[in-house]
Protein backbone atom coordinates (compact mmCIF):
# COMPACT_ATOMS: atom_id res chain seq x y z
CA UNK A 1 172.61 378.13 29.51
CA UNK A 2 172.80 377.08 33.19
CA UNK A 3 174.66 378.43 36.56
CA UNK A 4 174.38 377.95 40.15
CA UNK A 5 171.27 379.37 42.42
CA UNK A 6 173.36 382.03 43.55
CA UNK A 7 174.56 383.24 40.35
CA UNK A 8 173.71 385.99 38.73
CA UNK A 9 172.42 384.90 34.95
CA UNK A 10 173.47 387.46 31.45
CA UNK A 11 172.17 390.58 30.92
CA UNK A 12 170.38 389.26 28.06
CA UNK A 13 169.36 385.73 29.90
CA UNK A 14 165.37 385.00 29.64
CA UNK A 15 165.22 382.82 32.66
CA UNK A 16 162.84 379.65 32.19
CA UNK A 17 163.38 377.09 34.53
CA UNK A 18 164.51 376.73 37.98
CA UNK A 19 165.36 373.48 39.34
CA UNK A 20 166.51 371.52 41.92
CA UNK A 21 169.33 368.98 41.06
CA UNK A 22 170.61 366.58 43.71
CA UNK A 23 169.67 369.31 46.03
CA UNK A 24 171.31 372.17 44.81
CA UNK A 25 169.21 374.93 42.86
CA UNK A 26 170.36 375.21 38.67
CA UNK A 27 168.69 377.65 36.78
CA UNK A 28 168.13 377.39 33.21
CA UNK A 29 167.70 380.10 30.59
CA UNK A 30 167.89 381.03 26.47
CA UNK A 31 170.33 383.35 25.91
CA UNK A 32 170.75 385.02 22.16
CA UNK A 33 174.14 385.52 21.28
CA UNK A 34 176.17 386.68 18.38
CA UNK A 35 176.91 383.34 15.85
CA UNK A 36 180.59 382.07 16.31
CA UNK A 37 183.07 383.37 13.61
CA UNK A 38 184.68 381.09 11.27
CA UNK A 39 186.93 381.92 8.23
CA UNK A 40 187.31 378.98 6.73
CA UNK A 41 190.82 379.97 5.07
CA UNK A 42 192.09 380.91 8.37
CA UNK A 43 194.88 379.17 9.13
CA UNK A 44 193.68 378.57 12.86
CA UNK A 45 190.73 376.80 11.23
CA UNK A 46 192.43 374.68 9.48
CA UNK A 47 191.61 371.34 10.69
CA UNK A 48 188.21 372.76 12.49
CA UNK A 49 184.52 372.97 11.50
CA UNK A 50 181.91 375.19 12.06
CA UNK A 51 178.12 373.45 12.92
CA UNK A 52 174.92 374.33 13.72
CA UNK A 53 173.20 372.48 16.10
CA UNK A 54 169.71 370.58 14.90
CA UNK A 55 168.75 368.47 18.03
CA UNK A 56 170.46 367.77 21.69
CA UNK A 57 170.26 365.82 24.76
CA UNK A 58 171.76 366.11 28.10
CA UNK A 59 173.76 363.05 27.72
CA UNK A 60 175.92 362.59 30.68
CA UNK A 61 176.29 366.22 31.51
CA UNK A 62 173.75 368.73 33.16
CA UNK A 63 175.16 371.45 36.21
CA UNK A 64 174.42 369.55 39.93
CA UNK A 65 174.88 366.17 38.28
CA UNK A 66 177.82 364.45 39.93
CA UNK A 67 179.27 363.40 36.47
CA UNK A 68 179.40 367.28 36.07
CA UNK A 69 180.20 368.78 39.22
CA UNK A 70 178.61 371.57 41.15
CA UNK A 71 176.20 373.85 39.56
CA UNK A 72 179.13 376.76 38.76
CA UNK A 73 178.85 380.32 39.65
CA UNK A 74 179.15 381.75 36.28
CA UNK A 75 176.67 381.04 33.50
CA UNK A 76 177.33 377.92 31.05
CA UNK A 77 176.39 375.53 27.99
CA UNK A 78 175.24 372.01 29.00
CA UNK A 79 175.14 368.69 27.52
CA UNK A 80 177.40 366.55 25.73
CA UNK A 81 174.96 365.23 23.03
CA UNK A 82 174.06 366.70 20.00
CA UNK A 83 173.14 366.18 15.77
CA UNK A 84 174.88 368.99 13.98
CA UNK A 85 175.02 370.52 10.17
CA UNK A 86 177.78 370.85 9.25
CA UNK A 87 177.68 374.52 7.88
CA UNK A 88 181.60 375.36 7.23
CA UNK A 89 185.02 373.59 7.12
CA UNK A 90 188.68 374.20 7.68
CA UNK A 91 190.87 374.22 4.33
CA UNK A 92 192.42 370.67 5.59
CA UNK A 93 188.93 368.81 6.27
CA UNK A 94 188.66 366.46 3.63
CA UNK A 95 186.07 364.22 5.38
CA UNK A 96 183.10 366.22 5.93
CA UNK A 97 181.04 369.20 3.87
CA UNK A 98 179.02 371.70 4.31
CA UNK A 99 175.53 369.92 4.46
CA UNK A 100 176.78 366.58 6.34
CA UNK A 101 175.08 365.81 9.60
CA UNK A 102 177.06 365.00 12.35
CA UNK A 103 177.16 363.45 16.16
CA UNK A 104 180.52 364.06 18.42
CA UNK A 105 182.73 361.30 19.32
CA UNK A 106 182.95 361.56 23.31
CA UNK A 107 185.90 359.74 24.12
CA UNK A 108 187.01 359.01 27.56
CA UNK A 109 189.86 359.63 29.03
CA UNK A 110 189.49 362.76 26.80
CA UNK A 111 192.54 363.37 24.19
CA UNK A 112 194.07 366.36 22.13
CA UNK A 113 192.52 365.80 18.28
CA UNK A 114 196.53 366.74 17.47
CA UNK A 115 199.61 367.59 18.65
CA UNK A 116 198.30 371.50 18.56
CA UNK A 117 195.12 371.77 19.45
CA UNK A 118 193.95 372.66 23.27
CA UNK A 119 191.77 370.23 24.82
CA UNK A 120 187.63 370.80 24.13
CA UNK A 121 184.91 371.24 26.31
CA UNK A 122 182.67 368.99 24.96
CA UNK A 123 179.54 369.59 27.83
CA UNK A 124 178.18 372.36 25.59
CA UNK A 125 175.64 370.72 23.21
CA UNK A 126 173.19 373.82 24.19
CA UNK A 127 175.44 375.96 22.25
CA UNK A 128 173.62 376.15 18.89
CA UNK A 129 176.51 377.50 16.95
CA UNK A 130 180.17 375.98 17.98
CA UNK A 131 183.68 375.37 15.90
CA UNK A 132 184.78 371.74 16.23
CA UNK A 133 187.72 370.02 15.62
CA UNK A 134 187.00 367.51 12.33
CA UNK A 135 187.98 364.55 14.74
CA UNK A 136 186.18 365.22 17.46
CA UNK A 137 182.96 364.66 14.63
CA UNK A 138 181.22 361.58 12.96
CA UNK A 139 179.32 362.00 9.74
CA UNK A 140 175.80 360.58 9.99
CA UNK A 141 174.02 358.35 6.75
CA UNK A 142 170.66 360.65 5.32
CA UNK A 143 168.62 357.98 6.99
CA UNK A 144 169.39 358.62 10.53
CA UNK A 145 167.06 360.57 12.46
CA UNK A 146 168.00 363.46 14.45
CA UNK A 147 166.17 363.24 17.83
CA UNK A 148 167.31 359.54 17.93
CA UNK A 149 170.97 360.21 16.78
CA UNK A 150 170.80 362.96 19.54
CA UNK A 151 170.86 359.96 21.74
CA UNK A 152 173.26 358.05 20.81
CA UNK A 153 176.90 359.93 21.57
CA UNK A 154 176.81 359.04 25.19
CA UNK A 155 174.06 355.99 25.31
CA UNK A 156 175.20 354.22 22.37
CA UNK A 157 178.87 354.62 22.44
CA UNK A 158 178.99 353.67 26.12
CA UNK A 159 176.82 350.64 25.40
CA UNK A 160 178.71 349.22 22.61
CA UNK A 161 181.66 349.56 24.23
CA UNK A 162 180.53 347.51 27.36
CA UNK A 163 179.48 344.75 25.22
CA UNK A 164 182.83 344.58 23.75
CA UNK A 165 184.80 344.49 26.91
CA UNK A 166 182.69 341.83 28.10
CA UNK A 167 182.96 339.96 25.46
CA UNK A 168 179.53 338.70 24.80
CA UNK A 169 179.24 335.61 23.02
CA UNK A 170 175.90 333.27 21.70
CA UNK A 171 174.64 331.98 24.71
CA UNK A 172 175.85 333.69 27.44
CA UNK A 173 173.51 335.17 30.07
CA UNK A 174 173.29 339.00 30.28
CA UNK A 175 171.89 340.86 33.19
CA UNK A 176 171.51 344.77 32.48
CA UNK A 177 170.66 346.93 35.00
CA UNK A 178 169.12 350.30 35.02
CA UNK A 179 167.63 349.34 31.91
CA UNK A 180 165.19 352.48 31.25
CA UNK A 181 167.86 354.64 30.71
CA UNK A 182 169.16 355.27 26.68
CA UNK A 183 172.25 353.45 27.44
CA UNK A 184 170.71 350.32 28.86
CA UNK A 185 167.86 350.19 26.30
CA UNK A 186 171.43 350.26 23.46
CA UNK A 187 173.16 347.90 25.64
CA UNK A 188 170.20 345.37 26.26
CA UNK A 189 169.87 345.15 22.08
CA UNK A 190 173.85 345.09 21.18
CA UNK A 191 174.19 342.49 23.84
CA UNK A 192 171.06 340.25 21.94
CA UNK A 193 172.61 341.38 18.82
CA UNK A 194 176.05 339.58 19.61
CA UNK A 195 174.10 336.40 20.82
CA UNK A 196 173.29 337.01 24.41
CA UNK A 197 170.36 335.86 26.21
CA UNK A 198 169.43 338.96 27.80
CA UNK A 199 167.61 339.84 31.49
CA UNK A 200 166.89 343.43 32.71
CA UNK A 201 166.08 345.16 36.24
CA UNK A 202 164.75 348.31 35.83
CA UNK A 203 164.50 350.97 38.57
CA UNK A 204 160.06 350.74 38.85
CA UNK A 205 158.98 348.09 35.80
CA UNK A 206 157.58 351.16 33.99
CA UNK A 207 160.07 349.92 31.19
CA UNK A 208 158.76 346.69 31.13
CA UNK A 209 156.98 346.31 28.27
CA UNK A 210 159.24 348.59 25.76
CA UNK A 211 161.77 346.31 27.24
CA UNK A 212 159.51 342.71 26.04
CA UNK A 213 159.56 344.37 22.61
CA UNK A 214 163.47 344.62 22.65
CA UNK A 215 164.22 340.78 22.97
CA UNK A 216 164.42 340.58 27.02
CA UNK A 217 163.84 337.44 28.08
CA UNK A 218 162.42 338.58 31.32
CA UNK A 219 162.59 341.75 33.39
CA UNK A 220 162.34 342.73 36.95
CA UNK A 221 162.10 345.76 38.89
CA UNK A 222 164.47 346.87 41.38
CA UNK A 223 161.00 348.89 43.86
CA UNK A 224 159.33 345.49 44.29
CA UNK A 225 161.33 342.76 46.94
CA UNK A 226 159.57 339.98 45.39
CA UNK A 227 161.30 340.77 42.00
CA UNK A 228 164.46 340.80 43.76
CA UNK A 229 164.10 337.44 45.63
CA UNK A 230 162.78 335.94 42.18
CA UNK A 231 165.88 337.14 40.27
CA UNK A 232 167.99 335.83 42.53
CA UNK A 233 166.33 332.49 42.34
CA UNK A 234 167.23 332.77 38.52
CA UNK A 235 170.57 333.59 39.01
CA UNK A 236 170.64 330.31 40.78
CA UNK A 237 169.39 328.61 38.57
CA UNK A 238 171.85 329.63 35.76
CA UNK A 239 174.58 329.37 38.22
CA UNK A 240 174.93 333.09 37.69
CA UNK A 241 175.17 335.38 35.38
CA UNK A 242 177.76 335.47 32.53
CA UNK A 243 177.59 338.74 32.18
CA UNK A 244 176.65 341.90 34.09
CA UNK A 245 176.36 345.33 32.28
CA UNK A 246 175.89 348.27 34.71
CA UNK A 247 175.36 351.62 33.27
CA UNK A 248 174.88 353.44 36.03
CA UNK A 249 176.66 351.61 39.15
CA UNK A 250 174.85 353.17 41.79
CA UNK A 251 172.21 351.06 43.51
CA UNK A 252 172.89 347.72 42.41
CA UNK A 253 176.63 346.90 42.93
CA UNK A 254 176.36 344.71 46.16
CA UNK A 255 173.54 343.01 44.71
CA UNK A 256 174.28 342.40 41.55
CA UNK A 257 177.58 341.25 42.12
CA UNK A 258 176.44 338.37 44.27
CA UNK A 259 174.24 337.28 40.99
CA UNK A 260 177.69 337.21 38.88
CA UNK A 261 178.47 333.63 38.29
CA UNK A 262 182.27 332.03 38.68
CA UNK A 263 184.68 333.28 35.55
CA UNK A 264 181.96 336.11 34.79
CA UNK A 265 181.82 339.71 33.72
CA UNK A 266 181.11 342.30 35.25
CA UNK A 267 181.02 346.35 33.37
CA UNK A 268 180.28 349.06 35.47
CA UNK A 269 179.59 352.39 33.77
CA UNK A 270 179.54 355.85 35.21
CA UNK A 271 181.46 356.46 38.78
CA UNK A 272 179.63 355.39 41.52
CA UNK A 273 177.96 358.06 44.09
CA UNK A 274 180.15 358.29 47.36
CA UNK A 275 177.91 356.55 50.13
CA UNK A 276 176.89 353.93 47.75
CA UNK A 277 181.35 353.20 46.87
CA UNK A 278 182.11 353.58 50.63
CA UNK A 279 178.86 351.00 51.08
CA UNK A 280 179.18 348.82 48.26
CA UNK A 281 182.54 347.91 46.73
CA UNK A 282 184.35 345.94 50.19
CA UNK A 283 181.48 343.35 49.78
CA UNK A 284 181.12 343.32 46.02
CA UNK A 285 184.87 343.04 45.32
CA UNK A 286 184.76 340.02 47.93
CA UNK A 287 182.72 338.38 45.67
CA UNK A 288 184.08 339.68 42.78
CA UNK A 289 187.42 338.20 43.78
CA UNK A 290 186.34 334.40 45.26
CA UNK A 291 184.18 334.09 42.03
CA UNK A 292 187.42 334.35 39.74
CA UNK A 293 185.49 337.08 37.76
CA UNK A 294 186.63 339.88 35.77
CA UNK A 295 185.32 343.82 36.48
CA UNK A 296 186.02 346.87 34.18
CA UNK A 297 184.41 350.79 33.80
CA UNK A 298 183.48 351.93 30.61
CA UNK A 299 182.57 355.52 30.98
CA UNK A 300 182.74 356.35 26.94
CA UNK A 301 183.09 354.02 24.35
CA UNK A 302 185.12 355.15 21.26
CA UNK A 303 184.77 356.17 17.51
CA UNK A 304 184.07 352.66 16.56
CA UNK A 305 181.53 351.94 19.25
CA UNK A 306 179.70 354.99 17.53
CA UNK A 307 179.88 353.99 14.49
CA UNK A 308 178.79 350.64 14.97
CA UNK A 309 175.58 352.40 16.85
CA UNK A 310 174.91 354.32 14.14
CA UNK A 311 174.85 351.65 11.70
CA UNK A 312 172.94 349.59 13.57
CA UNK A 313 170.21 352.18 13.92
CA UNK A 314 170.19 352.59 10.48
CA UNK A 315 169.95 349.28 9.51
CA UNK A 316 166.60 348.90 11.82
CA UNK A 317 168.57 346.44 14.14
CA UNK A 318 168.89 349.02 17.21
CA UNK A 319 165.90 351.10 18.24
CA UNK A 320 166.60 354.37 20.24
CA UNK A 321 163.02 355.21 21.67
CA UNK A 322 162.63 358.88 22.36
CA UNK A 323 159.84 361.72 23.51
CA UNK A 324 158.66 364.39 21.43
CA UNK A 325 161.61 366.88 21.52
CA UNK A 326 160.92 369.86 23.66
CA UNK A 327 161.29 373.21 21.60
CA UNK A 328 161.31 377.02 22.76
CA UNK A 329 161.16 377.81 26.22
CA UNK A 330 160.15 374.11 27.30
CA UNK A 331 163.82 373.99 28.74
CA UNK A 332 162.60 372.71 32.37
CA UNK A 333 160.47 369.86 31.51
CA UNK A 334 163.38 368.56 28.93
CA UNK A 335 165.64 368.99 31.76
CA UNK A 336 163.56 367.76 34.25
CA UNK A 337 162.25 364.45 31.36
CA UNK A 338 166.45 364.19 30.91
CA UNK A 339 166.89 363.69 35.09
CA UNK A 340 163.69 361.81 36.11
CA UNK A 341 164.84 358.27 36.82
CA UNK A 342 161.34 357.06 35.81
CA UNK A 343 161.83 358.17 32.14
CA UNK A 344 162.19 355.34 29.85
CA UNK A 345 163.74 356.04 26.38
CA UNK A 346 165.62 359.48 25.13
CA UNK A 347 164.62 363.54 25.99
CA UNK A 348 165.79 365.75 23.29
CA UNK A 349 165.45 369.64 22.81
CA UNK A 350 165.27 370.49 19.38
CA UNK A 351 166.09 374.47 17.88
């Protein structure tokens, strides 16, 4: 669990990590607590199942973040991403058994499973025992991993579902940007897997070579000016980019926008920080506009984004590189592996 610096953590809390996030002090801690009831015959249960939780990753949610709001004053779960058993079901689940494996489908905007149920919090993948709504779940093939399927809710979703919206096609130039992070390192291969010529600027180079072995054509890093004047000169060269997949849409908007060529694409991911919107977007939708070019935000891709993923990882064609999973009380260095921008590949925590 997780709460603010100034709040006071359970009774029962064994405190393990305090960090600072964004600036603001989050404390983390393992908390035992009773496991979650669940009568399967219940009629309450009905279209709900009971999982354990195997493996997680912070995803896109961790107290301070500004995806996830202020560090709250009460004590919490964090995370959205998780790989599950499956260790009960509601008398109307027909699609999953005790046994299965699952991931969560994270949609976005976020949606009632039916006309009944309330609405879920799903940033609570630190919970290791939960009841689930049978929709809100996606049954993973024997063959998928868990610490890489821990990764792929948020990362792979997300990426598939940018690739779709901008339509990438055989040939066209790709540009992806923050590409150390999960969901860049899943967009960079779906966008070579539907033809793309792919190009990458990462936020030091560190991810340079994992990102050679992916397909990239060549990468650059956003800490080194020359890289920047030299991918510009490319952009030139290819009269711009086709397409321009940015996960994270913080640093590079301005820039990268200017690199989009006439007609192009352009997919922003998560919300930009404040400054860098109040900075960024008069200039970049300037040239967004006089360049004819399309722009769209794809926080969360949907249940067939995942499942594609999760095929695709399967299959060998989509690699999800991740650390050793952290265990025990190593909460602070997963949390601190999960928000260090230098990290290339997945963190997980694994019970």
């Amino acid at each position: 669990m997780a709460g603010g610096g100034t709040s006071e953590p359970p009774a029962d809390c064994a405190q393990v990590a305090d960090i600072e996030v964004r600036g603001e002090r989050v404390r983390f801690g393992v908390v035992e607590r009773a496991d979650t009831a669940f009568d399967p015959a219940a009629d309450h249960n009905r279209a709900y199942v009971l999982i354990g939780v195997r493996s997680f990753s912070l995803g896109g949610s961790v107290p301070g973040r500004p995806e996830s709001g202020r560090a709250p004053s009460r004590w919490v779960e964090f995370g959205t991403d998780f790989v599950a058993e499956v260790l009960a079901v509601g008398s109307a689940v027909t699609t999953l058994a005790p046994g299965d494996r699952v991931v969560p489908v994270l949609t976005w905007p976020p949606v009632r499973p039916d006309a009944v149920s309330a609405l879920e919090n799903p940033d609570r993948a630190s919970r290791q025992v939960q009841r689930v709504h049978h929709a809100g779940l996606l049954r993973l093939p024997p063959d998928a991993g868990d610490a890489e399927a821990a990764c792929l809710p948020t990362a792979g979703a997300t990426a598939y579902a940018m690739v779709r919206r901008a339509a990438v096609a055989r040939g066209d130039s790709v540009l992806v940007t923050a590409a150390g992070s999960t969901t860049s390192l899943a967009a960079v291969q779906a966008a070579r897997l539907a033809g793309g010529e792919v190009y990458a600027v990462s936020h030091d180079g560190a991810a340079a070579p994992l990102l050679t072995k992916l397909g990239v054509t060549r990468s650059f890093s956003a800490a080194e000016p020359g890289d920047w004047a030299e991918l510009t000169a490319l952009a030139k060269s290819l009269r711009g980019f086709d397409v321009i997949l940015d996960p994270a849409w913080r640093s590079h908007f301005r820039l990268a926008a200017k690199l989009l060529g006439f007609s192009g694409r352009y997919v922003a991911g998560h919300d930009p920080a404040a400054e860098d919107a109040a900075a960024d977007w008069a200039p970049a939708a300037a040239s967004l506009v006089a360049k004819n070019a399309s722009f769209a935000g794809q926080r969360r891709g949907g249940r067939e984004d995942l499942a594609a993923a999760v095929d695709d990882l399967v299959s060998g064609r989509l690699q999800m590189p991740v650390h050793t999973p952290f265990r025990g009380t190593d909460v602070g260095p997963f949390v601190l592996g999960g928000l260090d921008p230098h990290t290339t590949g997945g963190v997980t925590y694994a019970f």
